[in-house]
PDB file of N, CA and C in Angstrom:
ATOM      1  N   UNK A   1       0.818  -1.206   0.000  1.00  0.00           N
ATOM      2  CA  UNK A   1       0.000   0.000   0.000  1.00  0.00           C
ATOM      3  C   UNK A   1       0.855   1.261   0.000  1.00  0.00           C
ATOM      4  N   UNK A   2       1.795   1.134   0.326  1.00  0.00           N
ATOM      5  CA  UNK A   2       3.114   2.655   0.834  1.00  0.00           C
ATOM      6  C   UNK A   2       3.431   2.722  -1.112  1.00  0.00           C
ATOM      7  N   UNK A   3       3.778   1.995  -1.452  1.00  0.00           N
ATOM      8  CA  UNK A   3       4.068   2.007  -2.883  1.00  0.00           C
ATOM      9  C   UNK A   3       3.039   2.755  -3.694  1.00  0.00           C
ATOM     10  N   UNK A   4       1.529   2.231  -4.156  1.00  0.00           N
ATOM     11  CA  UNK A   4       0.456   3.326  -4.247  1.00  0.00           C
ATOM     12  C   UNK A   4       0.666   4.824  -3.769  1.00  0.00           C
ATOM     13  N   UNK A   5       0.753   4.880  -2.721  1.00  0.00           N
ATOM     14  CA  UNK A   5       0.482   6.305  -1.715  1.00  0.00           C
ATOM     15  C   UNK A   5       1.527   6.754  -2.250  1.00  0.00           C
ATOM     16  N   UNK A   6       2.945   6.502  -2.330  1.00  0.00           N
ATOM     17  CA  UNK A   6       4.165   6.888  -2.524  1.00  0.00           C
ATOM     18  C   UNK A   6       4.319   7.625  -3.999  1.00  0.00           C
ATOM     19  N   UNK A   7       3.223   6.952  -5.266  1.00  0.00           N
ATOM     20  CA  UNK A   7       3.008   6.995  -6.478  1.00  0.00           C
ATOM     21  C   UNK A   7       2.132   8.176  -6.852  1.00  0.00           C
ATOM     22  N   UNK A   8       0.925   8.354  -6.278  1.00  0.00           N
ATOM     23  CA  UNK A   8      -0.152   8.896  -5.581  1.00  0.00           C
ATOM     24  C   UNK A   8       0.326  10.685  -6.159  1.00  0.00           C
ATOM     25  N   UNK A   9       1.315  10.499  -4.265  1.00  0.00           N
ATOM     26  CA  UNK A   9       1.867  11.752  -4.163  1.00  0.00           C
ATOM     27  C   UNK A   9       2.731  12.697  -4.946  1.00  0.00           C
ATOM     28  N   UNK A  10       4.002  11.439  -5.290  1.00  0.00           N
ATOM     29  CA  UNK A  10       4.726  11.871  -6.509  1.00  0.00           C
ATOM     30  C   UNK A  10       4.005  12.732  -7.555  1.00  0.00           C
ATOM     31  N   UNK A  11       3.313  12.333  -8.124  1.00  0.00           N
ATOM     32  CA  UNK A  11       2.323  12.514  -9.203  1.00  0.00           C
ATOM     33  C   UNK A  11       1.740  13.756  -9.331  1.00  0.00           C
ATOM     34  N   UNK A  12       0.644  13.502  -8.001  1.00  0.00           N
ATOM     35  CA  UNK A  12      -0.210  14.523  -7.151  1.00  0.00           C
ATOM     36  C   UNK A  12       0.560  16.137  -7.148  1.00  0.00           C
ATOM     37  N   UNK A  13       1.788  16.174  -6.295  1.00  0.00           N
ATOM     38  CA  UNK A  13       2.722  16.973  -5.497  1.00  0.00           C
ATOM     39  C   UNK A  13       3.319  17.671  -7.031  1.00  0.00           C
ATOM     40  N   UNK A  14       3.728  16.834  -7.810  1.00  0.00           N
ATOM     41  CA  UNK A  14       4.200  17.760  -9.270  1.00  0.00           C
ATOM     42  C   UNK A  14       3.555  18.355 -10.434  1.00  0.00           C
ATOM     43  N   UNK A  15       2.407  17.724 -10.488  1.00  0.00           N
ATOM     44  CA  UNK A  15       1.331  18.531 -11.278  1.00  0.00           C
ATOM     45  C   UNK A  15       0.348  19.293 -10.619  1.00  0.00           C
ATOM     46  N   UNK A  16       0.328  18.960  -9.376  1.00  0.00           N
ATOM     47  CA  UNK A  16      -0.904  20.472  -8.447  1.00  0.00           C
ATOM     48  C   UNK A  16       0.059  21.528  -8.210  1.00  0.00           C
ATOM     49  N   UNK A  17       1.472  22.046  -8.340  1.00  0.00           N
ATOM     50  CA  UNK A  17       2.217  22.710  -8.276  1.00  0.00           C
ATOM     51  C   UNK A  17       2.640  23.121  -9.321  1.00  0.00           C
ATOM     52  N   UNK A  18       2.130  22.766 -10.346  1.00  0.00           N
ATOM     53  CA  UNK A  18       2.703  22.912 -11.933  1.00  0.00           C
ATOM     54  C   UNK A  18       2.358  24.505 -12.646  1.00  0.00           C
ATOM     55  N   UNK A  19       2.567  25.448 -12.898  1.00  0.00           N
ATOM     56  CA  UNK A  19       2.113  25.930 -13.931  1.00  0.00           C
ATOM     57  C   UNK A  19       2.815  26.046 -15.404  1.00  0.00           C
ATOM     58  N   UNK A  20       1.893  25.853 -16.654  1.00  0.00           N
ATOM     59  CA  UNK A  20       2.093  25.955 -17.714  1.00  0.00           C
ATOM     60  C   UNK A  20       1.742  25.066 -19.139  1.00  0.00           C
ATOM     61  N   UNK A  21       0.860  24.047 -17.972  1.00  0.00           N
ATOM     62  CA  UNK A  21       0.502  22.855 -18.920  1.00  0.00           C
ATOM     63  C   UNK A  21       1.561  21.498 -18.388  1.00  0.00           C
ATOM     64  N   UNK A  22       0.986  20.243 -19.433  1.00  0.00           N
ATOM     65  CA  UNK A  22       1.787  19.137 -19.236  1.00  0.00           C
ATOM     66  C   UNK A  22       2.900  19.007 -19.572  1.00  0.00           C
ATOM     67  N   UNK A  23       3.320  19.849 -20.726  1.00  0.00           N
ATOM     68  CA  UNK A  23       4.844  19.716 -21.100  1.00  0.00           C
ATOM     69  C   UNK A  23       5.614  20.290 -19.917  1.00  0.00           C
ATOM     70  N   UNK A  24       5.150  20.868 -18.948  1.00  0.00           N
ATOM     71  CA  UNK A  24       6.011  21.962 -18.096  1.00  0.00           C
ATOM     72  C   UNK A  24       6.248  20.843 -17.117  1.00  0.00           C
ATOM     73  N   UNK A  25       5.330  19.632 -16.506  1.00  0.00           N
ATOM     74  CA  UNK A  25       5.509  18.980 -15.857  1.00  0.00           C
ATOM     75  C   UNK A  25       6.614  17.864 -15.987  1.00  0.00           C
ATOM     76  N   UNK A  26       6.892  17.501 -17.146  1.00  0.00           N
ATOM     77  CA  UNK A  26       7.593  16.715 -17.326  1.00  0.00           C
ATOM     78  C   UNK A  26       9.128  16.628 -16.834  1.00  0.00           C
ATOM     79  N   UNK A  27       9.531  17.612 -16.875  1.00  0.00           N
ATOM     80  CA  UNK A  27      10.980  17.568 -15.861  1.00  0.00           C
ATOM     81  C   UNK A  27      10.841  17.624 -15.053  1.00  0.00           C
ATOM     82  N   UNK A  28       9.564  17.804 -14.231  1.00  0.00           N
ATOM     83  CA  UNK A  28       9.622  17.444 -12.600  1.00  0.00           C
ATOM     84  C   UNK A  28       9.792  15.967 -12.262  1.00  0.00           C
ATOM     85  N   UNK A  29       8.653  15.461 -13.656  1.00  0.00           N
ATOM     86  CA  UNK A  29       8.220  14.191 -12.920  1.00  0.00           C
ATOM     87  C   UNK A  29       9.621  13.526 -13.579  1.00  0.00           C
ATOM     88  N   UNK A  30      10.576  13.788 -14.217  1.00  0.00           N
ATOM     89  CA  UNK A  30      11.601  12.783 -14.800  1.00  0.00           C
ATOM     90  C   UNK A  30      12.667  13.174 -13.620  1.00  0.00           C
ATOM     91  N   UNK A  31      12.705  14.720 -12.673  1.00  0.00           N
ATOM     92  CA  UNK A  31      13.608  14.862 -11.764  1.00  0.00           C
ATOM     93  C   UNK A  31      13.397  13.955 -10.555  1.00  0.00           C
ATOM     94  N   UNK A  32      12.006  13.556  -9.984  1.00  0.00           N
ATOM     95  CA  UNK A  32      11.353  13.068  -9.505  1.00  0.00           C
ATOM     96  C   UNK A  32      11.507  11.924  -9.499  1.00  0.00           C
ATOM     97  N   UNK A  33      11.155  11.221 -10.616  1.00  0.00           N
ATOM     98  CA  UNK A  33      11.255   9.338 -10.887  1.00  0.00           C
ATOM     99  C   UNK A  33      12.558   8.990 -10.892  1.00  0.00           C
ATOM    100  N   UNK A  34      13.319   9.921 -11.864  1.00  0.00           N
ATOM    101  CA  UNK A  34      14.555   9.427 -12.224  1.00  0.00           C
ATOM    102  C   UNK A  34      15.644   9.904 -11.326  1.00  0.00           C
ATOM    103  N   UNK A  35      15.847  11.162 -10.728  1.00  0.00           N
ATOM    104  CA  UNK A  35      17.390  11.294  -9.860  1.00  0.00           C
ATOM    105  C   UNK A  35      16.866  10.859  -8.430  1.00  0.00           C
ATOM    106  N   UNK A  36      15.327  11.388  -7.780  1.00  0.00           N
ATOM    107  CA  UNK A  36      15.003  11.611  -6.661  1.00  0.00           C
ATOM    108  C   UNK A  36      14.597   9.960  -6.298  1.00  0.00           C
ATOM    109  N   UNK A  37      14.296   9.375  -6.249  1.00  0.00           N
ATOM    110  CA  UNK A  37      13.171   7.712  -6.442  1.00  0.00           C
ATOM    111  C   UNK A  37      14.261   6.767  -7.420  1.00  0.00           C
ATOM    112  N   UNK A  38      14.503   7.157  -8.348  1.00  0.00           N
ATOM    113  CA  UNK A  38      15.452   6.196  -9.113  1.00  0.00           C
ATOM    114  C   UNK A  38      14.277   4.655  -9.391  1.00  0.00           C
ATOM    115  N   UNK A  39      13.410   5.197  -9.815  1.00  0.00           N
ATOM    116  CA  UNK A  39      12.449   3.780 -10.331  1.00  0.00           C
ATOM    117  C   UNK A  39      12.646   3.077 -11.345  1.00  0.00           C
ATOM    118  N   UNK A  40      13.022   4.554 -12.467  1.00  0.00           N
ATOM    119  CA  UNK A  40      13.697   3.690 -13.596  1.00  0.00           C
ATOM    120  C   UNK A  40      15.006   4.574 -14.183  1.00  0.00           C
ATOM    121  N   UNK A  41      15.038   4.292 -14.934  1.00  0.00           N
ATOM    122  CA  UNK A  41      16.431   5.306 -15.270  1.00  0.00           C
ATOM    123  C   UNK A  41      15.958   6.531 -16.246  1.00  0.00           C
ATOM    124  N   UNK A  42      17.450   7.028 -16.713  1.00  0.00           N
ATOM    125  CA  UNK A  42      17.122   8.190 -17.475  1.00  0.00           C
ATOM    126  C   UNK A  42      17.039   7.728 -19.101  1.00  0.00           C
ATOM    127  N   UNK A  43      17.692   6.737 -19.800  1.00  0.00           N
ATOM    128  CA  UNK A  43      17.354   6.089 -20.851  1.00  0.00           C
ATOM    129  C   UNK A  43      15.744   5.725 -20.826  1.00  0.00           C
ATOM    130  N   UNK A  44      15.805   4.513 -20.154  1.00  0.00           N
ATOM    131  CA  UNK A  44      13.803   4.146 -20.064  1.00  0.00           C
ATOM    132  C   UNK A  44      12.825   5.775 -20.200  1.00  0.00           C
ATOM    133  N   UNK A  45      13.474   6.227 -19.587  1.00  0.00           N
ATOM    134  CA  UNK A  45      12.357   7.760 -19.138  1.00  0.00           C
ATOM    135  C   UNK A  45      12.540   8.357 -20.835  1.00  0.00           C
ATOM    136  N   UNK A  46      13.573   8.507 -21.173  1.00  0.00           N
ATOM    137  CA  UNK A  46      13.541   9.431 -22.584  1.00  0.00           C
ATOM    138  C   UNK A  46      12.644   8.274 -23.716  1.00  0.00           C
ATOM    139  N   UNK A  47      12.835   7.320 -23.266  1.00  0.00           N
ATOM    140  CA  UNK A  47      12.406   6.116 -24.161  1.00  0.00           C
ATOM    141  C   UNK A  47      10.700   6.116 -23.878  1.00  0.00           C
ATOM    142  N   UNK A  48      10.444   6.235 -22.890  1.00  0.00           N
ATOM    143  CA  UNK A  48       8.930   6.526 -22.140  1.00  0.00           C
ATOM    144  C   UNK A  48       8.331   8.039 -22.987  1.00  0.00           C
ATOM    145  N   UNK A  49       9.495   9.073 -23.070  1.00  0.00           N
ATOM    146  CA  UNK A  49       8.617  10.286 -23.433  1.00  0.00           C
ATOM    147  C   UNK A  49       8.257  10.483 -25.044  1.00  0.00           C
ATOM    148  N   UNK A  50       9.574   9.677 -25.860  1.00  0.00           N
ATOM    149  CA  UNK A  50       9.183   9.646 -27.371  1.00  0.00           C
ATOM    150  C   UNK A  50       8.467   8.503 -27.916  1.00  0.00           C
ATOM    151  N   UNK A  51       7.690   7.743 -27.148  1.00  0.00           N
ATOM    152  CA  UNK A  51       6.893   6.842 -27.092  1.00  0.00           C
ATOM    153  C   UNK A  51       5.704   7.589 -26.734  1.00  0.00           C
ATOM    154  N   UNK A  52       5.217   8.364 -25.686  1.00  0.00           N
ATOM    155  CA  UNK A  52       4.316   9.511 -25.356  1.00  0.00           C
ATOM    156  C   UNK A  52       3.826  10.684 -26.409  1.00  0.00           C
ATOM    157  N   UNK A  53       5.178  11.035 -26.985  1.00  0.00           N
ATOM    158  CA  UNK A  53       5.434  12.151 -28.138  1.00  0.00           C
ATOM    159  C   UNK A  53       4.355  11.430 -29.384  1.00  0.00           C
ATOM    160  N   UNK A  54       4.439  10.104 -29.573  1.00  0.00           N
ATOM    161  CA  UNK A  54       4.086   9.376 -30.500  1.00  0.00           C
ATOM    162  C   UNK A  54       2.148   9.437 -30.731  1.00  0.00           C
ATOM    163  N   UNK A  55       1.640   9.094 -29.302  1.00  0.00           N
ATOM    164  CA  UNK A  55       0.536   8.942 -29.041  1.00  0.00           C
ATOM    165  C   UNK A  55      -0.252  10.043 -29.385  1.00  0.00           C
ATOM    166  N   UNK A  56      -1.396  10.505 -29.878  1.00  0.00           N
ATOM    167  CA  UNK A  56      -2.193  11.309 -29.750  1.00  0.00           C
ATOM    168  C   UNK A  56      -2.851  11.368 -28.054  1.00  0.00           C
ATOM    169  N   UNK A  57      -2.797  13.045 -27.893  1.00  0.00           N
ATOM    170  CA  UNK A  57      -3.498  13.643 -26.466  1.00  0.00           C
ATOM    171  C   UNK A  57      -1.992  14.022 -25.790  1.00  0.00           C
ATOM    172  N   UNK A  58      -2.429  14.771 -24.795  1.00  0.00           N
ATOM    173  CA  UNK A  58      -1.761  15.277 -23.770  1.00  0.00           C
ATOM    174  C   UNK A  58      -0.488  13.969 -23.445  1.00  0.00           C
ATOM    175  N   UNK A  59       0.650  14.569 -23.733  1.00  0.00           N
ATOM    176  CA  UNK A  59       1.938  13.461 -23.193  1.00  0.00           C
ATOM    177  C   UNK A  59       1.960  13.657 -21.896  1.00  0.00           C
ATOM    178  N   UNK A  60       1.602  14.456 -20.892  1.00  0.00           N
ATOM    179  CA  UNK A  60       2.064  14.188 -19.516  1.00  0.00           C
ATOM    180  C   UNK A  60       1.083  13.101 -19.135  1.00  0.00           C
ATOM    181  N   UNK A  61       0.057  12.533 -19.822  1.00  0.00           N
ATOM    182  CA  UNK A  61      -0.694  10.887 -19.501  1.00  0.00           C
ATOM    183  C   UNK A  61      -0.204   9.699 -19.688  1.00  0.00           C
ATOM    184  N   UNK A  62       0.643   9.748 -21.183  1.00  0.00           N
ATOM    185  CA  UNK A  62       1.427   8.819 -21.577  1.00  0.00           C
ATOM    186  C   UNK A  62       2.434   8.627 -20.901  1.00  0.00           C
ATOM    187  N   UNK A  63       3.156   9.897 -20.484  1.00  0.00           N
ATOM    188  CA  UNK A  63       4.520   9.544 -19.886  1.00  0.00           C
ATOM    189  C   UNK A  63       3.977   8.599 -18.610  1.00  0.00           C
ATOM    190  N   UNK A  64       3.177   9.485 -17.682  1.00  0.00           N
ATOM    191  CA  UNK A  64       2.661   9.137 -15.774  1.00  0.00           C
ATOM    192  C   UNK A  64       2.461   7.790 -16.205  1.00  0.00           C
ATOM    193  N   UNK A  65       1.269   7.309 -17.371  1.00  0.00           N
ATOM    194  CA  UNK A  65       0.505   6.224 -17.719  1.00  0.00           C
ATOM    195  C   UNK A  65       2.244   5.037 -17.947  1.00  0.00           C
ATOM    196  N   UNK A  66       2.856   5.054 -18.359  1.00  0.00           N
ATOM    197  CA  UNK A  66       3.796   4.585 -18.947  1.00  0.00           C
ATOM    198  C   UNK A  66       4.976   4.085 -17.677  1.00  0.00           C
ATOM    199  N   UNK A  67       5.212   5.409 -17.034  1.00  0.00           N
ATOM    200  CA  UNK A  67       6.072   5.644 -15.642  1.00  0.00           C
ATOM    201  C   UNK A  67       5.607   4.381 -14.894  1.00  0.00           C
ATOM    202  N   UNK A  68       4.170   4.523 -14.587  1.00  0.00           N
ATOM    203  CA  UNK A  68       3.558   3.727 -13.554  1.00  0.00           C
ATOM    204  C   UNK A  68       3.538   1.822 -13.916  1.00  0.00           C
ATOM    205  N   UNK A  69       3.161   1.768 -15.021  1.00  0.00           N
ATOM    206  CA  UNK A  69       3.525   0.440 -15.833  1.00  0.00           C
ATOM    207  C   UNK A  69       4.819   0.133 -15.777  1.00  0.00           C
ATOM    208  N   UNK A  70       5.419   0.605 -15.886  1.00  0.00           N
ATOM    209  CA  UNK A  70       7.370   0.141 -15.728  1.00  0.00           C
ATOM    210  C   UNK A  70       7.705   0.084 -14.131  1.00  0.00           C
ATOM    211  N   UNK A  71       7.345   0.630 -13.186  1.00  0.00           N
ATOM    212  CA  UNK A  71       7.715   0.753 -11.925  1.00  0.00           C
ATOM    213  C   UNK A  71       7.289  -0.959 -11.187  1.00  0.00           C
ATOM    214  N   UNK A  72       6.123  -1.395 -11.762  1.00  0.00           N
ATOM    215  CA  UNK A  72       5.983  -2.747 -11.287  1.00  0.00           C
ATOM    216  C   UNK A  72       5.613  -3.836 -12.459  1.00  0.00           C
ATOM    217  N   UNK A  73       5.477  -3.316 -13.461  1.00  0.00           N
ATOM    218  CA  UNK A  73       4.292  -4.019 -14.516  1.00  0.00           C
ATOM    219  C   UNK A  73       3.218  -3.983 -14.276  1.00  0.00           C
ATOM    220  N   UNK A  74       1.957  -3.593 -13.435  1.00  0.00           N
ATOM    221  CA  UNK A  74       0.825  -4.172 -13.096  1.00  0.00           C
ATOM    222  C   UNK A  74      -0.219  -2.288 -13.841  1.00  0.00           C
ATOM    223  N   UNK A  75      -0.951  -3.211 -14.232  1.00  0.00           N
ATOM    224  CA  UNK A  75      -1.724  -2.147 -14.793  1.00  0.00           C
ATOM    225  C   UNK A  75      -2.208  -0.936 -14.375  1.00  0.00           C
ATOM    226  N   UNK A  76      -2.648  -1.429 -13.135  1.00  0.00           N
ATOM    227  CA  UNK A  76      -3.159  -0.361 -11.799  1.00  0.00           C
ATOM    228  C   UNK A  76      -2.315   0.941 -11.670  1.00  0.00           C
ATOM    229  N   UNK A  77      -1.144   0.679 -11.695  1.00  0.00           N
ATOM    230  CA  UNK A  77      -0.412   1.681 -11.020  1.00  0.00           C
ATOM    231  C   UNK A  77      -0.244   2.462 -12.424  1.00  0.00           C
ATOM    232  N   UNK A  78      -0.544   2.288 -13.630  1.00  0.00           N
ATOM    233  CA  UNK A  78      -0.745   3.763 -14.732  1.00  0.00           C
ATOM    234  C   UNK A  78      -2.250   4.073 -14.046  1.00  0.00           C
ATOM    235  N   UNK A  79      -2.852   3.266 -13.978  1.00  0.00           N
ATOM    236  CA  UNK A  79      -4.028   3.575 -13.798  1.00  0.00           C
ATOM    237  C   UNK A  79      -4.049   5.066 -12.874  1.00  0.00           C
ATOM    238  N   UNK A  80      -3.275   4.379 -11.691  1.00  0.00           N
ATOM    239  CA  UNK A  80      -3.625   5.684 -10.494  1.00  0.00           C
ATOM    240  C   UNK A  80      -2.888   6.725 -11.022  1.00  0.00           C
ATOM    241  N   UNK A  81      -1.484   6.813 -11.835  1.00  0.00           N
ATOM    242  CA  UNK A  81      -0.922   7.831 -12.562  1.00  0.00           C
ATOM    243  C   UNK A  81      -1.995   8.994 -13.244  1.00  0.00           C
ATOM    244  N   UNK A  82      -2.865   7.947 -14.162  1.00  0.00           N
ATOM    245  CA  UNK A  82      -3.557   8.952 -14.949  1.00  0.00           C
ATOM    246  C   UNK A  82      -4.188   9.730 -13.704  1.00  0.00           C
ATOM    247  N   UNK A  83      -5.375   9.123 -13.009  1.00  0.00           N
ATOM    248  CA  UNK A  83      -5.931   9.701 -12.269  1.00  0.00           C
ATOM    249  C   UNK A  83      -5.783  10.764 -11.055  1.00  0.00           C
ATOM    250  N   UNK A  84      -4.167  11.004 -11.261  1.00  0.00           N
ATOM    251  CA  UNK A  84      -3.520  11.818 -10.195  1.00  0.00           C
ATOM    252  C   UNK A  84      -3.360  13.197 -11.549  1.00  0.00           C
ATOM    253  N   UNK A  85      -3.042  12.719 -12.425  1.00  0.00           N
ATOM    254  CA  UNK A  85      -3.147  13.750 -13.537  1.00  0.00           C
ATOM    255  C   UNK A  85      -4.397  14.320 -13.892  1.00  0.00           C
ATOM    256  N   UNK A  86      -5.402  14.048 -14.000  1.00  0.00           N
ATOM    257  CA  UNK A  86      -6.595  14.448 -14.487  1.00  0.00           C
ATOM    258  C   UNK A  86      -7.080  15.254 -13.015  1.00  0.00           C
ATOM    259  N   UNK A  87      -7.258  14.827 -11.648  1.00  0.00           N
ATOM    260  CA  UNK A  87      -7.555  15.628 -10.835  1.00  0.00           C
ATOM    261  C   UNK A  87      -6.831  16.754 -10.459  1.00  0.00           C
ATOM    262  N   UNK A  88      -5.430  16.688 -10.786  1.00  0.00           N
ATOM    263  CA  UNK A  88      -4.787  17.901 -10.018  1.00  0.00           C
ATOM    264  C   UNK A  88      -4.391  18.997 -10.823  1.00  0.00           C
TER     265      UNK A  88
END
């Protein structure tokens, strides 16, 4: 459960503090995942964002959506990504 909550916040804490849109968020959440947490690296993460770049809609979903899938594999945890994005 600390893992969720831990995901949650991350998420939560860098886009309710954000101004400028989703592109603005994205070096938080890669300062965040990648130097601060170290979940995945900085290769995977650039590999995560031009994979995002690719998708049609807002990339700060793809990236969180993407982030959260690599951190365990399990579906859920993009899941709660998106949903920390869309509320905050």
């Amino acid at each position: 459960m600390t893992i969720i909550l831990t995901i949650v916040l991350c998420f939560f804490k860098n886009i309710f503090f954000d101004f400028g849109g989703g592109n603005a968020v994205i070096p938080l959440i890669k300062n965040e995942v990648v130097v601060k947490k170290r979940w995945i690296t900085e290769d995977e993460f650039n590999h995560l964002l031009i994979l995002a770049n690719t998708i049609p809609g807002p990339s700060i979903f793809q990236v969180s959506a993407s982030v959260g899938f690599v951190i365990n594999s399990w579906y859920y945890w993009s899941t709660i990504s998106i949903v920390c994005c869309i509320f905050a």
